[in-house]
PDB file of N, CA and C in Angstrom:
ATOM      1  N   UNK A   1      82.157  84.402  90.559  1.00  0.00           N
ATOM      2  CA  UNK A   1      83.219  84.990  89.767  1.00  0.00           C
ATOM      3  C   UNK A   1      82.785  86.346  89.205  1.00  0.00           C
ATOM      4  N   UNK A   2      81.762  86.485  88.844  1.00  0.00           N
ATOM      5  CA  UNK A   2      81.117  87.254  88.096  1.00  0.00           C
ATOM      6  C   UNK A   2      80.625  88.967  89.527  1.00  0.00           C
ATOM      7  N   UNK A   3      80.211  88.068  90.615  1.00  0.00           N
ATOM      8  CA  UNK A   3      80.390  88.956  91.525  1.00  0.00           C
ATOM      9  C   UNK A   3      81.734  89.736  91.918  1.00  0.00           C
ATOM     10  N   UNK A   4      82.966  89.222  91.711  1.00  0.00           N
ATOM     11  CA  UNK A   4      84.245  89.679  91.911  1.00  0.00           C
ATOM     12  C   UNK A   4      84.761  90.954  91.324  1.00  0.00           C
ATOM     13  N   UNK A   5      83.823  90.805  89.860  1.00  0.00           N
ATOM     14  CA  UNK A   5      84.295  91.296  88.959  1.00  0.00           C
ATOM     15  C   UNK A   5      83.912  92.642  89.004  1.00  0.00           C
ATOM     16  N   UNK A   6      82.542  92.403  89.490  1.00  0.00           N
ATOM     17  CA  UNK A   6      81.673  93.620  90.035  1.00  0.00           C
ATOM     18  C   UNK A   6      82.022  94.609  91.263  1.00  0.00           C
ATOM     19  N   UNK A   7      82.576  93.575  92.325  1.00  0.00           N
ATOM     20  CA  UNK A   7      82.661  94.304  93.615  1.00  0.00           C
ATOM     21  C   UNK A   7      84.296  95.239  93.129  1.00  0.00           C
ATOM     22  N   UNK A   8      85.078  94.624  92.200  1.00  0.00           N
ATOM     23  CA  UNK A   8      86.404  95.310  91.758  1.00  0.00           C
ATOM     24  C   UNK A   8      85.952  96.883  90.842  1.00  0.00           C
ATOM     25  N   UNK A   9      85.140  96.153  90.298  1.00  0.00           N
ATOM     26  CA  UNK A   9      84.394  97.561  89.585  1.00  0.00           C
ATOM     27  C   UNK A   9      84.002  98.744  90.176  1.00  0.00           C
ATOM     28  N   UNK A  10      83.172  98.256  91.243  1.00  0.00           N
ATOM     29  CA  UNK A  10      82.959  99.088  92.435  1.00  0.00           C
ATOM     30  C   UNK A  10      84.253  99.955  92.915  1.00  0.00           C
ATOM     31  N   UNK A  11      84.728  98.700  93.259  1.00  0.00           N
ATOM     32  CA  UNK A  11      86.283  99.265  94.118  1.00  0.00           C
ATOM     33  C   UNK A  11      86.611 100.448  93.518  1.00  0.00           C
ATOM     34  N   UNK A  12      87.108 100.515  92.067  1.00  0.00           N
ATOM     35  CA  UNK A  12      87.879 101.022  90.986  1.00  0.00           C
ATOM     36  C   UNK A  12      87.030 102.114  91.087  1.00  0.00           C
ATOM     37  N   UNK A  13      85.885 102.462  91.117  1.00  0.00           N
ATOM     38  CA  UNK A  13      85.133 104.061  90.385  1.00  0.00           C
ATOM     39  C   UNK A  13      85.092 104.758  92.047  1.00  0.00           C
ATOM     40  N   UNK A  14      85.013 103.729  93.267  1.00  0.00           N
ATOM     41  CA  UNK A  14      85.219 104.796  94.467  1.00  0.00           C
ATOM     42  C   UNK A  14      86.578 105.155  94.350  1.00  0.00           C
ATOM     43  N   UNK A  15      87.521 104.642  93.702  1.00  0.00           N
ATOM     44  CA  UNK A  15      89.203 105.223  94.105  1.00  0.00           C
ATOM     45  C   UNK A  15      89.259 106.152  93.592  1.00  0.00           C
ATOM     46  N   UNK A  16      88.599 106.498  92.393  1.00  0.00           N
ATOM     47  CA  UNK A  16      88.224 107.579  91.256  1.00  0.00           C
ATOM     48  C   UNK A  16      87.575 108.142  91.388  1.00  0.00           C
ATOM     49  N   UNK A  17      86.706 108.675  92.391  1.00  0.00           N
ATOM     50  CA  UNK A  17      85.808 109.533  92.817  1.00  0.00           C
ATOM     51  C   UNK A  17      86.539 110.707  93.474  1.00  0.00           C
ATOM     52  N   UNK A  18      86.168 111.439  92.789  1.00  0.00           N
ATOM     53  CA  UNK A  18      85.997 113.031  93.710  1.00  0.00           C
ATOM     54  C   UNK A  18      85.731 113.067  95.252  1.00  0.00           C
ATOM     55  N   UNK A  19      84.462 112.399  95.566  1.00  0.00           N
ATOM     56  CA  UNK A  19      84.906 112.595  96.993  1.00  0.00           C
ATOM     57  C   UNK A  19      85.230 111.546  97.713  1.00  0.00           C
ATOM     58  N   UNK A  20      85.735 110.509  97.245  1.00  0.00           N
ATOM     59  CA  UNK A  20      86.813 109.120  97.846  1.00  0.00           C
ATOM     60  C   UNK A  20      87.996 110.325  98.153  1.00  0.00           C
ATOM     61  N   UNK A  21      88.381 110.907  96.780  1.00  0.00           N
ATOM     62  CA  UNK A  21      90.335 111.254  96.594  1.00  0.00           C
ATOM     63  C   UNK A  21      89.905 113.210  98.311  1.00  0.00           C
ATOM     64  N   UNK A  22      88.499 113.315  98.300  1.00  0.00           N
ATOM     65  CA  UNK A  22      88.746 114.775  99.048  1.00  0.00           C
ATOM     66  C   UNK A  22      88.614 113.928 100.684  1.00  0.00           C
ATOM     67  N   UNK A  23      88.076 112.938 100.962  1.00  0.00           N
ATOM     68  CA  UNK A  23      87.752 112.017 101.939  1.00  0.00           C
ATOM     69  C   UNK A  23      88.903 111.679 102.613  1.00  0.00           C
ATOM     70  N   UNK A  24      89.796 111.170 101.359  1.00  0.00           N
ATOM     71  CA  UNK A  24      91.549 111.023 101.949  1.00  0.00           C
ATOM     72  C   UNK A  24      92.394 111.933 102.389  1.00  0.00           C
ATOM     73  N   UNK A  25      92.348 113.259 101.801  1.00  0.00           N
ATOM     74  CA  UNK A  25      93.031 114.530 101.991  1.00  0.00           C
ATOM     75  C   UNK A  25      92.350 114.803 103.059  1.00  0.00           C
ATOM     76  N   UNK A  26      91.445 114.992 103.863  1.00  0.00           N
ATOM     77  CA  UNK A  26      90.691 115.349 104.882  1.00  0.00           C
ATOM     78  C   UNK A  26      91.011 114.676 106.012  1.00  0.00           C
ATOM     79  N   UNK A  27      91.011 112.946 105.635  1.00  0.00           N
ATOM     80  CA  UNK A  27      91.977 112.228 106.522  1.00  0.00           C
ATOM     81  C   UNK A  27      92.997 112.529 106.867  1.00  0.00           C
ATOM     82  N   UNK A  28      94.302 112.984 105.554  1.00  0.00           N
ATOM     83  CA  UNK A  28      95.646 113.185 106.210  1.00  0.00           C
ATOM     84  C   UNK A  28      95.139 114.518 106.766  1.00  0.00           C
ATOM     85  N   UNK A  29      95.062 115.112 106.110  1.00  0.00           N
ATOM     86  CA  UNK A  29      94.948 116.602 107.880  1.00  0.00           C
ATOM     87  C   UNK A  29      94.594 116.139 109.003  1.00  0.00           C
ATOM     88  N   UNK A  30      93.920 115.469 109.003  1.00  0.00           N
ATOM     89  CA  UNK A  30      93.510 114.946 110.809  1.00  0.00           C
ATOM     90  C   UNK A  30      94.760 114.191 110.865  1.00  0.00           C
ATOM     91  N   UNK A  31      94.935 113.417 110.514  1.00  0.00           N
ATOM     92  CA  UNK A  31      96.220 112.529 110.963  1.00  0.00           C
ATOM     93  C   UNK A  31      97.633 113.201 111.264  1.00  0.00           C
ATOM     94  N   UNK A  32      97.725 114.475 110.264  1.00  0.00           N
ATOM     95  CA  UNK A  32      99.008 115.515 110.213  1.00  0.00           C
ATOM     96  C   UNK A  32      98.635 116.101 111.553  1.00  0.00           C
ATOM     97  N   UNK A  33      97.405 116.673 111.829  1.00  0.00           N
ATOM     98  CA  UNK A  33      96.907 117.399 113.349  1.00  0.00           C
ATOM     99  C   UNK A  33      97.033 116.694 114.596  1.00  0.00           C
ATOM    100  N   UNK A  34      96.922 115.673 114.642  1.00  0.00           N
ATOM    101  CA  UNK A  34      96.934 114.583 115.619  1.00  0.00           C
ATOM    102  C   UNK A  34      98.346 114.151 115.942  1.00  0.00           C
ATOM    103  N   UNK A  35      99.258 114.315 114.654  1.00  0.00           N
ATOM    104  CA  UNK A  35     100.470 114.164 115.464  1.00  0.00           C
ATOM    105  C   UNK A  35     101.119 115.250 115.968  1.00  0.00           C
ATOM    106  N   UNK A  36     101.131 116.536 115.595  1.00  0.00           N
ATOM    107  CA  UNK A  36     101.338 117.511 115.874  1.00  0.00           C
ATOM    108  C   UNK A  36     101.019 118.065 117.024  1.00  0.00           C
ATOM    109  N   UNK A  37      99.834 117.747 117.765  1.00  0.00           N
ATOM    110  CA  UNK A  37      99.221 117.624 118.852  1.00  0.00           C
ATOM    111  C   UNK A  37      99.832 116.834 119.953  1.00  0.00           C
ATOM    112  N   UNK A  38     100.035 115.788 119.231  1.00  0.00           N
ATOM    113  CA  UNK A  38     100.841 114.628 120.397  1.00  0.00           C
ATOM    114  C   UNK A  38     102.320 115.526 120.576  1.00  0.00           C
ATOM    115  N   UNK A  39     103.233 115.770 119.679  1.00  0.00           N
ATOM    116  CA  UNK A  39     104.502 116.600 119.779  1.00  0.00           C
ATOM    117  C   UNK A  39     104.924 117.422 120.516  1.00  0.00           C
ATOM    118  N   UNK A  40     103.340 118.149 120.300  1.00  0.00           N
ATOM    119  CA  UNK A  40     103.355 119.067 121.538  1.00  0.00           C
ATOM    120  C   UNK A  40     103.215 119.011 122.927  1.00  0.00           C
ATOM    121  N   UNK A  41     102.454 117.838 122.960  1.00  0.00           N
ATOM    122  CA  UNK A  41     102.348 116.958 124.330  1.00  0.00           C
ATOM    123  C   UNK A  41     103.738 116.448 125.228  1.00  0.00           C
ATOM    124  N   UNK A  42     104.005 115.802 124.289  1.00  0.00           N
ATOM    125  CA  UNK A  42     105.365 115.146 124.461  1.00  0.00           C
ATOM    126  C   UNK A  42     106.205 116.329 124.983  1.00  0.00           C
ATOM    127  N   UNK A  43     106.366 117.604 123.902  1.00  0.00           N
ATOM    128  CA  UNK A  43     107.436 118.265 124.766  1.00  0.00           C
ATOM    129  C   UNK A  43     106.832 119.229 126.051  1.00  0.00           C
ATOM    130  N   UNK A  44     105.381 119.677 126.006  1.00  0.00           N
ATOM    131  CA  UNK A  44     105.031 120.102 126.904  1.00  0.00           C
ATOM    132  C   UNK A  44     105.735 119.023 128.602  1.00  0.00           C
ATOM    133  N   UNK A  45     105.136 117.775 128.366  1.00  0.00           N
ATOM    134  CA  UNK A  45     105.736 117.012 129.628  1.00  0.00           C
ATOM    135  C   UNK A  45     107.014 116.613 129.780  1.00  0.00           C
ATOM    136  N   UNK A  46     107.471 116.717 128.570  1.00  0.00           N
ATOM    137  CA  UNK A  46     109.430 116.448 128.890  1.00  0.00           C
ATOM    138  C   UNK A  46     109.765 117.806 129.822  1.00  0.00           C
ATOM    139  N   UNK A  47     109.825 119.193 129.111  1.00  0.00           N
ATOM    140  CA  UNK A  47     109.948 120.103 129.857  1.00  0.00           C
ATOM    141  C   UNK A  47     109.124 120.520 131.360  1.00  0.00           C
ATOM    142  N   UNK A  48     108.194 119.529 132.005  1.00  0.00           N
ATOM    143  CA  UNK A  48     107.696 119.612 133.051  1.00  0.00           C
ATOM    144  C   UNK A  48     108.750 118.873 134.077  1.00  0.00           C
ATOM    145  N   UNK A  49     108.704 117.364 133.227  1.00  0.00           N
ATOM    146  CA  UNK A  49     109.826 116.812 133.935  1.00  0.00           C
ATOM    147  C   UNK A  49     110.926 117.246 134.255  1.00  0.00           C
ATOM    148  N   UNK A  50     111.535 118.203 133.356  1.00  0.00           N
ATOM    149  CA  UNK A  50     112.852 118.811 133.212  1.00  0.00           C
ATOM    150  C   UNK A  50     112.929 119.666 134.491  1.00  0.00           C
ATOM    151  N   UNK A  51     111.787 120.604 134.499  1.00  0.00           N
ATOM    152  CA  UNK A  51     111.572 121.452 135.710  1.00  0.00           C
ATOM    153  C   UNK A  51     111.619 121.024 136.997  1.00  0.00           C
ATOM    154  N   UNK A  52     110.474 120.090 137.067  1.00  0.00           N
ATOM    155  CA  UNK A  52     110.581 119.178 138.575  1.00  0.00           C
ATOM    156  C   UNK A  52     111.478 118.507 139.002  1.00  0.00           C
ATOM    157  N   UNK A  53     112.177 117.564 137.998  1.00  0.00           N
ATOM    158  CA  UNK A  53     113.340 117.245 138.160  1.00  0.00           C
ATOM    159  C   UNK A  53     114.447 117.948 138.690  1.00  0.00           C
ATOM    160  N   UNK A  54     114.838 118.562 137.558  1.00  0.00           N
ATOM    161  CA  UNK A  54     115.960 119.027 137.589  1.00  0.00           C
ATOM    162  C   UNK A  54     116.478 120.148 137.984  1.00  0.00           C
TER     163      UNK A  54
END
């Protein structure tokens, strides 16, 4: 029980950390880049198809 209490403690001062909260923001940019990337993918090969196709 007493361990619980601890590992929550833990939990609580990484959510509150400086570089937990810059760790996350660093994440969403990759994640914002990565889809943006795919988007471009996507329409790069729609408009290939479009060409060959059509």
């Amino acid at each position: 029980m007493e361990e619980n209490k601890e590992m929550e403690c833990i939990s609580v001062l990484l959510k509150n950390s400086t570089l937990y909260r810059e760790f996350l923001l660093e994440r969403e940019e990759i994640l914002k880049h990565k889809w943006i990337e795919s988007e471009k993918r996507d329409m790069i090969l729609a408009l290939k198809k479009r060409f060959l196709i059509g």
